[in-house]
Protein backbone atom coordinates (compact mmCIF):
# COMPACT_ATOMS: atom_id res chain seq x y z
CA UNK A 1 -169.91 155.21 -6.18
CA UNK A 2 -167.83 157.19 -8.69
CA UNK A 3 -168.58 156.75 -12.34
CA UNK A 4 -165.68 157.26 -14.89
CA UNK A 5 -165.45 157.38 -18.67
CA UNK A 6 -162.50 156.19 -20.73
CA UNK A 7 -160.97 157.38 -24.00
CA UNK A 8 -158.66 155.94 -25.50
CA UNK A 9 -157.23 157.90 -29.19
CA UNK A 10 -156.15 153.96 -30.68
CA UNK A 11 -157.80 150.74 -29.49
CA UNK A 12 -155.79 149.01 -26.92
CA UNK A 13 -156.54 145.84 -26.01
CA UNK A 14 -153.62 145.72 -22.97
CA UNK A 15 -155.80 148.58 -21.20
CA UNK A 16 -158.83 146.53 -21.46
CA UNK A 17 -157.30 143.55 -20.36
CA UNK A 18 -156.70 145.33 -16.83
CA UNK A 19 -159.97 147.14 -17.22
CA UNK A 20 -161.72 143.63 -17.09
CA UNK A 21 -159.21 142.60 -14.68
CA UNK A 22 -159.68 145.53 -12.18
CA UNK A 23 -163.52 146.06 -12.27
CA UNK A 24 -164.45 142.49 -12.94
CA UNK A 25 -168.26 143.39 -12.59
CA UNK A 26 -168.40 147.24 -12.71
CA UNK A 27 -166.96 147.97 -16.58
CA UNK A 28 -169.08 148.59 -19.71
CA UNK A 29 -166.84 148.46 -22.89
CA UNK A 30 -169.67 151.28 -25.76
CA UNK A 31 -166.85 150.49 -28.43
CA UNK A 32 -163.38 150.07 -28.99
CA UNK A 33 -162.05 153.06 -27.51
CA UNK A 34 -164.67 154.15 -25.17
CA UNK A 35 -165.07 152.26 -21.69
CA UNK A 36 -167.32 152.92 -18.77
CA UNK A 37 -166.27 152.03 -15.30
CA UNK A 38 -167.73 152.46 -12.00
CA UNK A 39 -165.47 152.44 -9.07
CA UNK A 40 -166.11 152.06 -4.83
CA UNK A 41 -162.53 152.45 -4.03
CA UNK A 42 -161.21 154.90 -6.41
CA UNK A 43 -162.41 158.30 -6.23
CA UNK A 44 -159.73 159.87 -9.05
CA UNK A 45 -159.39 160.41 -12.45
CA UNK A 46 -155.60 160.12 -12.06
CA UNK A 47 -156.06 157.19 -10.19
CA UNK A 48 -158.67 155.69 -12.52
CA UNK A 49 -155.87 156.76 -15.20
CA UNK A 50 -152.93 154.69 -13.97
CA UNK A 51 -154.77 151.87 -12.76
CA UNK A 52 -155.90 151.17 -16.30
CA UNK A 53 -151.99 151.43 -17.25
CA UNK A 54 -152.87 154.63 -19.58
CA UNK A 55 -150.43 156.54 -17.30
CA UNK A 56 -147.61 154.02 -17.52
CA UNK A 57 -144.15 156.04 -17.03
CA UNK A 58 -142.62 152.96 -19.68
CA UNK A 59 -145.58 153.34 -22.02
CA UNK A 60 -148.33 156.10 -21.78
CA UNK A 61 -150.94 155.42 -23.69
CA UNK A 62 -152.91 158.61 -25.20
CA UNK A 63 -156.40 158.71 -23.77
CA UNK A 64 -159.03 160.32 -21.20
CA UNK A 65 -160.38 159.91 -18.12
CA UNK A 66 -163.47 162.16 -16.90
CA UNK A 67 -165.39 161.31 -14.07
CA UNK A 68 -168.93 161.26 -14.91
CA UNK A 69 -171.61 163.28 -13.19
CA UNK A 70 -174.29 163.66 -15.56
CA UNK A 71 -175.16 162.41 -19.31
CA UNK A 72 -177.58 162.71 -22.38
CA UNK A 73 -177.41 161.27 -25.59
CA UNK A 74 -178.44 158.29 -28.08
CA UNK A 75 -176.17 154.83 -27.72
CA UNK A 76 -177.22 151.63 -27.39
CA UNK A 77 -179.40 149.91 -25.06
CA UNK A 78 -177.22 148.23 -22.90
CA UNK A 79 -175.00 151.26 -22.09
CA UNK A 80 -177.73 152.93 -20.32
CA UNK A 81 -178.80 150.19 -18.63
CA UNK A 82 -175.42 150.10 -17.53
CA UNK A 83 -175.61 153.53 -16.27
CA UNK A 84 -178.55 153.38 -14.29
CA UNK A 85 -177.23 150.76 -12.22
CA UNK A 86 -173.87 151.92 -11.37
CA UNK A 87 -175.64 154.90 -10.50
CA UNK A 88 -178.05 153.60 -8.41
């Protein structure tokens, strides 16, 4: 299962309606511009990208997508608990 991390420059609460909408069960939303999402079917960061609407050819919205393979760092608890499973 393929773990991705999105940026987003400005909040945007449009992208995280169809994050919650696509990966019903398998998002983690660390703040207001930085969402975690782990994905069976999508193997992409383009993909990930457009399905999230940040790629929209009517309205791009300026942001990231990196698929993540490995991580470090302090954040809170429920992030890496997060992690662990949608690694698992």
């Amino acid at each position: 299962m393929a773990t991705f991390v999105i940026y987003l420059e400005e909040p945007n609460e449009e992208v995280w309606e169809r994050i919650s909408d696509r990966w019903k069960d398998s998002h983690f939303f660390a703040s207001d511009r930085l969402a975690l999402v782990s994905s069976n079917g999508i193997t992409l960061a383009k993909d990930v990208s457009d399905a999230a609407g940040l790629t929209d050819d009517d309205n791009p919205v300026r942001g990231l997508v990196v698929e993540l393979s490995a991580y470090y760092g302090f954040h809170q608890k429920e992030l890496w608990e997060w992690l662990r499973k949608a690694q698992a």
